[in-house]
C-alpha atoms as a PDB file:
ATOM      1  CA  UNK A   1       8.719  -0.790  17.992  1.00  0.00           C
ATOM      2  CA  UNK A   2       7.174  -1.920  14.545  1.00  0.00           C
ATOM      3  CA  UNK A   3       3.887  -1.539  16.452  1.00  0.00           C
ATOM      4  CA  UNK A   4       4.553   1.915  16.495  1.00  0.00           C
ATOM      5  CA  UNK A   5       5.538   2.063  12.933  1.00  0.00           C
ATOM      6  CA  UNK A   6       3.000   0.247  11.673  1.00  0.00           C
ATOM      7  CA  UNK A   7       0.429   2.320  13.268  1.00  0.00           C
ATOM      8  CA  UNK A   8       1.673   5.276  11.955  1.00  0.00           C
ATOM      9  CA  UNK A   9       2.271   3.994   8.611  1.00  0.00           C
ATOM     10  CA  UNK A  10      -1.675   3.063   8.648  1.00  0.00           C
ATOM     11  CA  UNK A  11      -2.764   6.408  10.087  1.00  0.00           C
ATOM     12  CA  UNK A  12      -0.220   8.127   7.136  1.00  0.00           C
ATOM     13  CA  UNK A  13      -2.160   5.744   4.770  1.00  0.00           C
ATOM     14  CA  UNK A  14      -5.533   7.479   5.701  1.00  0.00           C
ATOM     15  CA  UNK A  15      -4.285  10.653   5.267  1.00  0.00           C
ATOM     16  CA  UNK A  16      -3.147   9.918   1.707  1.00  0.00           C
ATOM     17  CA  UNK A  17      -6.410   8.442   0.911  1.00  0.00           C
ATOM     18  CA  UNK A  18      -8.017  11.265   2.015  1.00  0.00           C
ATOM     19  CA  UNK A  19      -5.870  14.152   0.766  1.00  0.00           C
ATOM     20  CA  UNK A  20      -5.456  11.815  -2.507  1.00  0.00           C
ATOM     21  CA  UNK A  21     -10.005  11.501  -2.844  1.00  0.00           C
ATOM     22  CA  UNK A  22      -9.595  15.308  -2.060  1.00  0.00           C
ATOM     23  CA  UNK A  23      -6.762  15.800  -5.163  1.00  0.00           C
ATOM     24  CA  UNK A  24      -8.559  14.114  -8.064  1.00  0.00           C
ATOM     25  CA  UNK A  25     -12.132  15.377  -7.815  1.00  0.00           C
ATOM     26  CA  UNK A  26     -11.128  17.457 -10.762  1.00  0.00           C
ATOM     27  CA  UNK A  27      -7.954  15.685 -12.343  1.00  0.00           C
ATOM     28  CA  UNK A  28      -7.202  12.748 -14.138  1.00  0.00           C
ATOM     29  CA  UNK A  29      -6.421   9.752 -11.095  1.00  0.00           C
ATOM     30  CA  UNK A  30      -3.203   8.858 -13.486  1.00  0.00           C
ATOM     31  CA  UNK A  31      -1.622  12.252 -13.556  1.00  0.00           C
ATOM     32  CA  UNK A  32      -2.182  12.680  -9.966  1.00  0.00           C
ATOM     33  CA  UNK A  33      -0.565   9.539  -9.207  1.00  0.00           C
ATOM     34  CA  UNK A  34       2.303  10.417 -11.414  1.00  0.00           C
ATOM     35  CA  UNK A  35       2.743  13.841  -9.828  1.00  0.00           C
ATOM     36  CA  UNK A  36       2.484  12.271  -5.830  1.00  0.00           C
ATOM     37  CA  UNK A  37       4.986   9.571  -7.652  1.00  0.00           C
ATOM     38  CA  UNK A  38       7.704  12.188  -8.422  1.00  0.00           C
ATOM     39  CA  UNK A  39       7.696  13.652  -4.937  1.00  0.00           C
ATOM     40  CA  UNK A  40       8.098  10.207  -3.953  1.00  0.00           C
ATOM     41  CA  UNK A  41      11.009   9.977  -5.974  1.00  0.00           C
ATOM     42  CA  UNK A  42      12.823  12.733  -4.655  1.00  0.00           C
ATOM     43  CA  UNK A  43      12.035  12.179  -0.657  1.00  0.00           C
ATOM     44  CA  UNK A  44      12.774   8.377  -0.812  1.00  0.00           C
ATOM     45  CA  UNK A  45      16.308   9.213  -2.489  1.00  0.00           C
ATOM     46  CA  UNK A  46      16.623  12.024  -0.408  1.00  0.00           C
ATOM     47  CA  UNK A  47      16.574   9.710   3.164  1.00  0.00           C
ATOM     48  CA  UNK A  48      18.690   7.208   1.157  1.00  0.00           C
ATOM     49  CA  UNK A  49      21.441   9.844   0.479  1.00  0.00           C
ATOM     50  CA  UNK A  50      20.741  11.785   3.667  1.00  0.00           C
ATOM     51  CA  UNK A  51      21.593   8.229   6.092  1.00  0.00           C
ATOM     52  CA  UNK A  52      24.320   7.844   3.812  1.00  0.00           C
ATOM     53  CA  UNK A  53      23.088   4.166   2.222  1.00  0.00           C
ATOM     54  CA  UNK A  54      23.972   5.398  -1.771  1.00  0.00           C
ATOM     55  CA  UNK A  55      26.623   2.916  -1.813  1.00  0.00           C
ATOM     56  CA  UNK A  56      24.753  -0.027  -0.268  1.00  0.00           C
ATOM     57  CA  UNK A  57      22.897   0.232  -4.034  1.00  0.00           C
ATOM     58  CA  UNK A  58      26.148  -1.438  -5.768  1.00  0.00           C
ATOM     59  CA  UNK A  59      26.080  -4.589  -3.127  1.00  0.00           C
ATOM     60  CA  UNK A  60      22.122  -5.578  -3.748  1.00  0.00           C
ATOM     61  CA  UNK A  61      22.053  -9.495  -5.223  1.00  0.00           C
ATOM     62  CA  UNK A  62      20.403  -9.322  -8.705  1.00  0.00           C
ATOM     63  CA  UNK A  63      17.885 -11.808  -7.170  1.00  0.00           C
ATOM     64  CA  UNK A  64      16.822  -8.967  -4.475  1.00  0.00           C
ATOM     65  CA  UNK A  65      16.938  -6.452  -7.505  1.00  0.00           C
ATOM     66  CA  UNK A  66      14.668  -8.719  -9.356  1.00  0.00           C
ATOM     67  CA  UNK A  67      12.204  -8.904  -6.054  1.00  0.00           C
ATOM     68  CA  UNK A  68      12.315  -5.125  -5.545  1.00  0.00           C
ATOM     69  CA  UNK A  69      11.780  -4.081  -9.547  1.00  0.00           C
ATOM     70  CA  UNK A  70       8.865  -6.602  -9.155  1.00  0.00           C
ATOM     71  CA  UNK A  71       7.255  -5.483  -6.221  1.00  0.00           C
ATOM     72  CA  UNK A  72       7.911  -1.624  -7.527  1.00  0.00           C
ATOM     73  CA  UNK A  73       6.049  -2.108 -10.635  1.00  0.00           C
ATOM     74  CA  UNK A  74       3.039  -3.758  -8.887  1.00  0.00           C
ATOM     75  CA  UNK A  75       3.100  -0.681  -6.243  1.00  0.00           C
ATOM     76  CA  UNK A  76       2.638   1.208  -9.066  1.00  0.00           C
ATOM     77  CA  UNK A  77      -0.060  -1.224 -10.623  1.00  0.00           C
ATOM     78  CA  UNK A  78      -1.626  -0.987  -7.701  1.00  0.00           C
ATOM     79  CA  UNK A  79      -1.198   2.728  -7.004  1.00  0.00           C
ATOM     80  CA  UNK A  80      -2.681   3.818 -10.393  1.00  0.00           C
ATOM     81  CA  UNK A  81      -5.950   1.074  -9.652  1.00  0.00           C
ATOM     82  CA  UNK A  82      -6.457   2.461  -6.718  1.00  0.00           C
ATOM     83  CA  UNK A  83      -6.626   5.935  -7.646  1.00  0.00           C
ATOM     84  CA  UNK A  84      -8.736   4.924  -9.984  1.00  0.00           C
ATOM     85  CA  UNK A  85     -11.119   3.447  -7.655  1.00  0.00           C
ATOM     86  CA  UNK A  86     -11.293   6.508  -5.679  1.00  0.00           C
ATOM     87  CA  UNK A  87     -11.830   9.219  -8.902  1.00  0.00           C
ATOM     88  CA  UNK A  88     -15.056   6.615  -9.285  1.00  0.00           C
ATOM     89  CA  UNK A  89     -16.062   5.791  -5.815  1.00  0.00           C
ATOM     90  CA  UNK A  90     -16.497   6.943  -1.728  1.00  0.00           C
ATOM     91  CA  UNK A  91     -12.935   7.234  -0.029  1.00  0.00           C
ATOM     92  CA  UNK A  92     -15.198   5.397   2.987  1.00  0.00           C
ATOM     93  CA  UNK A  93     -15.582   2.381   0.686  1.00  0.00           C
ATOM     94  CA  UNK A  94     -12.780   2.156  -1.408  1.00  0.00           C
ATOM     95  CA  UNK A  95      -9.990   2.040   1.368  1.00  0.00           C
ATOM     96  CA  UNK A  96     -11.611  -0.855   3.215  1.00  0.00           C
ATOM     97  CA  UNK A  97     -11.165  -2.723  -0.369  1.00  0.00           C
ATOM     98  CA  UNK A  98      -7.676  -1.539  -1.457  1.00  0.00           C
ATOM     99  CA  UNK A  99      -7.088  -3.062   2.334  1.00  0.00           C
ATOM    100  CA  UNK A 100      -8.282  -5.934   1.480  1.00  0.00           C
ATOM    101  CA  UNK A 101      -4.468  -6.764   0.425  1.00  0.00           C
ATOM    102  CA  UNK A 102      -3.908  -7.177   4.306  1.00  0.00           C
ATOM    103  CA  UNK A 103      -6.134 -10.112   3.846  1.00  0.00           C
ATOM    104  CA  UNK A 104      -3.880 -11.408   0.507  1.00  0.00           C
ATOM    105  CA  UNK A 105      -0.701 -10.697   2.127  1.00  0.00           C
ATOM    106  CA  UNK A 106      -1.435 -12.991   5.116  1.00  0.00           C
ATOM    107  CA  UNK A 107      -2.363 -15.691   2.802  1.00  0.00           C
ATOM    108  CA  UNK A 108       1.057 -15.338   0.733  1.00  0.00           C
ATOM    109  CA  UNK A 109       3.268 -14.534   3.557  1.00  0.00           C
ATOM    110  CA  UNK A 110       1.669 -18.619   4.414  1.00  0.00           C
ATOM    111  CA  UNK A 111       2.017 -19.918   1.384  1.00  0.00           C
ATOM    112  CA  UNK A 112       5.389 -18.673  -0.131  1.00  0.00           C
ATOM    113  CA  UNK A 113       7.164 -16.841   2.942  1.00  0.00           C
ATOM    114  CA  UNK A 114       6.148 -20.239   5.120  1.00  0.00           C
ATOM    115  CA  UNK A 115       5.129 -18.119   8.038  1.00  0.00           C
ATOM    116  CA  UNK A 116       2.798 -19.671  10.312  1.00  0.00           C
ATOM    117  CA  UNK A 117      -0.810 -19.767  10.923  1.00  0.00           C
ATOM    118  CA  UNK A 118      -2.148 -19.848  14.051  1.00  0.00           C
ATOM    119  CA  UNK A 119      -6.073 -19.473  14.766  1.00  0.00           C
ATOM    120  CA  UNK A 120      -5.697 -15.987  15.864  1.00  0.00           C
ATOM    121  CA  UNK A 121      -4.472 -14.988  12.469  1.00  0.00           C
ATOM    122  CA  UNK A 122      -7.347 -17.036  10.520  1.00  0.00           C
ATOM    123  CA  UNK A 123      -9.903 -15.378  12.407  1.00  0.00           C
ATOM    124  CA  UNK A 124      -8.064 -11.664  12.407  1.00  0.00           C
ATOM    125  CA  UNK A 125      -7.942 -12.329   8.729  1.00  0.00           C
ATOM    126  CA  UNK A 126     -11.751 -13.303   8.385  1.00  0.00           C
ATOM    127  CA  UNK A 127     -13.173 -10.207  10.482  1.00  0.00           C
ATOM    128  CA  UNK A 128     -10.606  -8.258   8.584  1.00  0.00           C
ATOM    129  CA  UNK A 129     -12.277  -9.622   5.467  1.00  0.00           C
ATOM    130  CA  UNK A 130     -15.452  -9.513   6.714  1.00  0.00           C
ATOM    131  CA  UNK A 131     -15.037  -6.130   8.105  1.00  0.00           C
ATOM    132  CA  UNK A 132     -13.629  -4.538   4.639  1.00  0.00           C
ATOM    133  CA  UNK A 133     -16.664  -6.375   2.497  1.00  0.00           C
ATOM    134  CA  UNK A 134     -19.531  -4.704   4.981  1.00  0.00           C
ATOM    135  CA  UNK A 135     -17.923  -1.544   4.845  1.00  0.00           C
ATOM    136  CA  UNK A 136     -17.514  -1.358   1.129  1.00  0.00           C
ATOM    137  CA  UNK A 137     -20.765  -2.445   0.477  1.00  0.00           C
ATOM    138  CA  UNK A 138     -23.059  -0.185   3.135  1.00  0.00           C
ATOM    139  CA  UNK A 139     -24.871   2.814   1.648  1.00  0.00           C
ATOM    140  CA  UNK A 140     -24.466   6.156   1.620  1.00  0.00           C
END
Protein backbone atom coordinates (compact mmCIF):
# COMPACT_ATOMS: atom_id res chain seq x y z
CA UNK A 1 0.00 0.00 0.00
CA UNK A 2 2.75 2.80 0.40
CA UNK A 3 3.30 2.10 -3.31
CA UNK A 4 0.12 3.49 -3.84
CA UNK A 5 0.70 6.39 -1.61
CA UNK A 6 3.76 7.22 -2.72
CA UNK A 7 2.68 7.40 -6.22
CA UNK A 8 0.09 9.60 -5.55
CA UNK A 9 1.96 11.74 -3.30
CA UNK A 10 4.51 12.19 -6.42
CA UNK A 11 1.75 12.75 -8.98
CA UNK A 12 0.13 15.48 -6.14
CA UNK A 13 3.75 16.86 -6.12
CA UNK A 14 3.53 17.64 -9.94
CA UNK A 15 0.46 19.18 -9.69
CA UNK A 16 1.71 21.63 -7.05
CA UNK A 17 4.67 22.39 -9.08
CA UNK A 18 2.69 23.12 -11.79
CA UNK A 19 -0.28 25.01 -10.35
CA UNK A 20 2.54 26.65 -7.95
CA UNK A 21 4.96 27.85 -11.63
CA UNK A 22 1.36 28.83 -12.79
CA UNK A 23 0.67 31.06 -9.26
CA UNK A 24 3.82 33.19 -9.12
CA UNK A 25 4.30 34.39 -12.69
CA UNK A 26 3.07 37.64 -11.30
CA UNK A 27 3.62 37.44 -7.37
CA UNK A 28 6.31 37.46 -5.09
CA UNK A 29 7.46 33.30 -4.70
CA UNK A 30 7.52 34.19 -0.69
CA UNK A 31 4.01 35.44 -0.36
CA UNK A 32 2.75 32.69 -2.41
CA UNK A 33 4.38 30.22 -0.34
CA UNK A 34 3.07 31.85 2.74
CA UNK A 35 -0.49 31.96 1.41
CA UNK A 36 -0.35 27.87 0.08
CA UNK A 37 1.35 27.61 3.81
CA UNK A 38 -1.81 28.85 5.64
CA UNK A 39 -4.15 26.53 3.78
CA UNK A 40 -1.78 24.01 4.81
CA UNK A 41 -2.25 24.97 8.20
CA UNK A 42 -5.79 24.68 8.37
CA UNK A 43 -6.26 21.18 6.27
CA UNK A 44 -3.38 19.39 8.15
CA UNK A 45 -5.13 20.40 11.61
CA UNK A 46 -8.29 19.83 10.17
CA UNK A 47 -7.49 15.72 9.42
CA UNK A 48 -5.72 15.80 12.83
CA UNK A 49 -8.94 16.95 14.64
CA UNK A 50 -11.26 15.27 12.16
CA UNK A 51 -9.47 11.36 13.03
CA UNK A 52 -9.65 12.51 16.42
CA UNK A 53 -5.52 12.47 17.14
CA UNK A 54 -5.65 16.25 19.11
CA UNK A 55 -4.77 14.54 22.19
CA UNK A 56 -1.98 12.29 20.88
CA UNK A 57 -0.14 16.07 20.71
CA UNK A 58 0.34 16.04 24.73
CA UNK A 59 2.14 12.34 24.60
CA UNK A 60 4.95 13.34 21.74
CA UNK A 61 8.71 12.82 23.50
CA UNK A 62 10.44 16.27 23.42
CA UNK A 63 13.15 14.40 21.41
CA UNK A 64 10.40 13.64 18.53
CA UNK A 65 9.23 17.36 19.05
CA UNK A 66 12.74 18.44 18.55
CA UNK A 67 12.94 16.09 15.16
CA UNK A 68 9.58 17.36 13.87
CA UNK A 69 10.25 21.40 14.69
CA UNK A 70 13.53 20.58 12.80
CA UNK A 71 12.38 18.95 9.89
CA UNK A 72 9.30 21.69 9.78
CA UNK A 73 11.55 24.57 9.57
CA UNK A 74 13.71 23.01 6.79
CA UNK A 75 10.27 22.14 4.82
CA UNK A 76 9.82 25.53 4.96
CA UNK A 77 13.57 26.38 4.02
CA UNK A 78 13.13 24.35 1.43
CA UNK A 79 9.62 25.35 0.36
CA UNK A 80 10.48 29.10 0.10
CA UNK A 81 14.00 27.97 -2.16
CA UNK A 82 12.13 26.20 -4.20
CA UNK A 83 9.62 28.63 -5.06
CA UNK A 84 12.17 30.66 -5.63
CA UNK A 85 13.72 28.54 -8.15
CA UNK A 86 10.61 28.29 -10.05
CA UNK A 87 9.64 32.42 -10.07
CA UNK A 88 13.39 32.31 -11.88
CA UNK A 89 13.41 29.19 -13.88
CA UNK A 90 11.33 26.31 -16.25
CA UNK A 91 8.93 24.16 -13.95
CA UNK A 92 10.50 21.25 -16.53
CA UNK A 93 13.93 21.93 -15.00
CA UNK A 94 13.52 22.98 -11.68
CA UNK A 95 11.46 19.90 -10.35
CA UNK A 96 14.01 17.36 -11.58
CA UNK A 97 16.52 19.47 -9.18
CA UNK A 98 14.31 20.14 -6.11
CA UNK A 99 14.09 16.05 -6.64
CA UNK A 100 17.29 15.74 -6.43
CA UNK A 101 16.60 15.38 -2.46
CA UNK A 102 15.43 11.73 -3.41
CA UNK A 103 19.03 11.30 -4.22
CA UNK A 104 20.17 13.05 -0.54
CA UNK A 105 17.62 11.25 1.33
CA UNK A 106 18.89 7.80 0.22
CA UNK A 107 22.30 8.76 1.19
CA UNK A 108 21.13 9.90 4.85
CA UNK A 109 18.55 7.34 5.38
CA UNK A 110 22.40 5.10 4.93
CA UNK A 111 24.30 7.02 6.85
CA UNK A 112 22.23 8.11 9.97
CA UNK A 113 18.91 5.90 9.70
CA UNK A 114 21.49 2.71 9.01
CA UNK A 115 19.25 1.42 6.31
CA UNK A 116 20.86 -0.70 3.87
CA UNK A 117 22.37 -0.44 0.55
CA UNK A 118 22.03 -2.85 -1.83
CA UNK A 119 23.26 -2.38 -5.61
CA UNK A 120 19.84 -1.81 -6.82
CA UNK A 121 19.55 1.28 -4.72
CA UNK A 122 23.18 2.68 -5.77
CA UNK A 123 22.35 2.41 -9.25
CA UNK A 124 18.43 3.69 -8.83
CA UNK A 125 20.11 6.51 -7.04
CA UNK A 126 22.76 7.24 -9.88
CA UNK A 127 20.15 7.20 -12.91
CA UNK A 128 17.98 9.12 -10.55
CA UNK A 129 20.87 11.56 -10.32
CA UNK A 130 21.81 11.27 -13.58
CA UNK A 131 18.36 11.54 -14.84
CA UNK A 132 17.52 14.91 -12.74
CA UNK A 133 21.11 16.61 -13.92
CA UNK A 134 20.22 15.91 -17.91
CA UNK A 135 16.91 17.11 -17.46
CA UNK A 136 17.77 20.29 -15.67
CA UNK A 137 20.35 21.10 -17.87
CA UNK A 138 18.65 20.39 -21.62
CA UNK A 139 17.45 23.46 -23.52
CA UNK A 140 14.50 24.92 -24.21
Amino acid sequence: MWILFALLAAVAAAVVVTLSKAGIKDVDSSLAFAIQSVLILVISWTVVISQGNLPDVTRIERRVWIYLVAAGVLTCVSSLLSFRALKLGNASQVSPLTNFSLVFAVILAVLFLKEKVSWQLVAGAVLMAAGAILIAVSRD
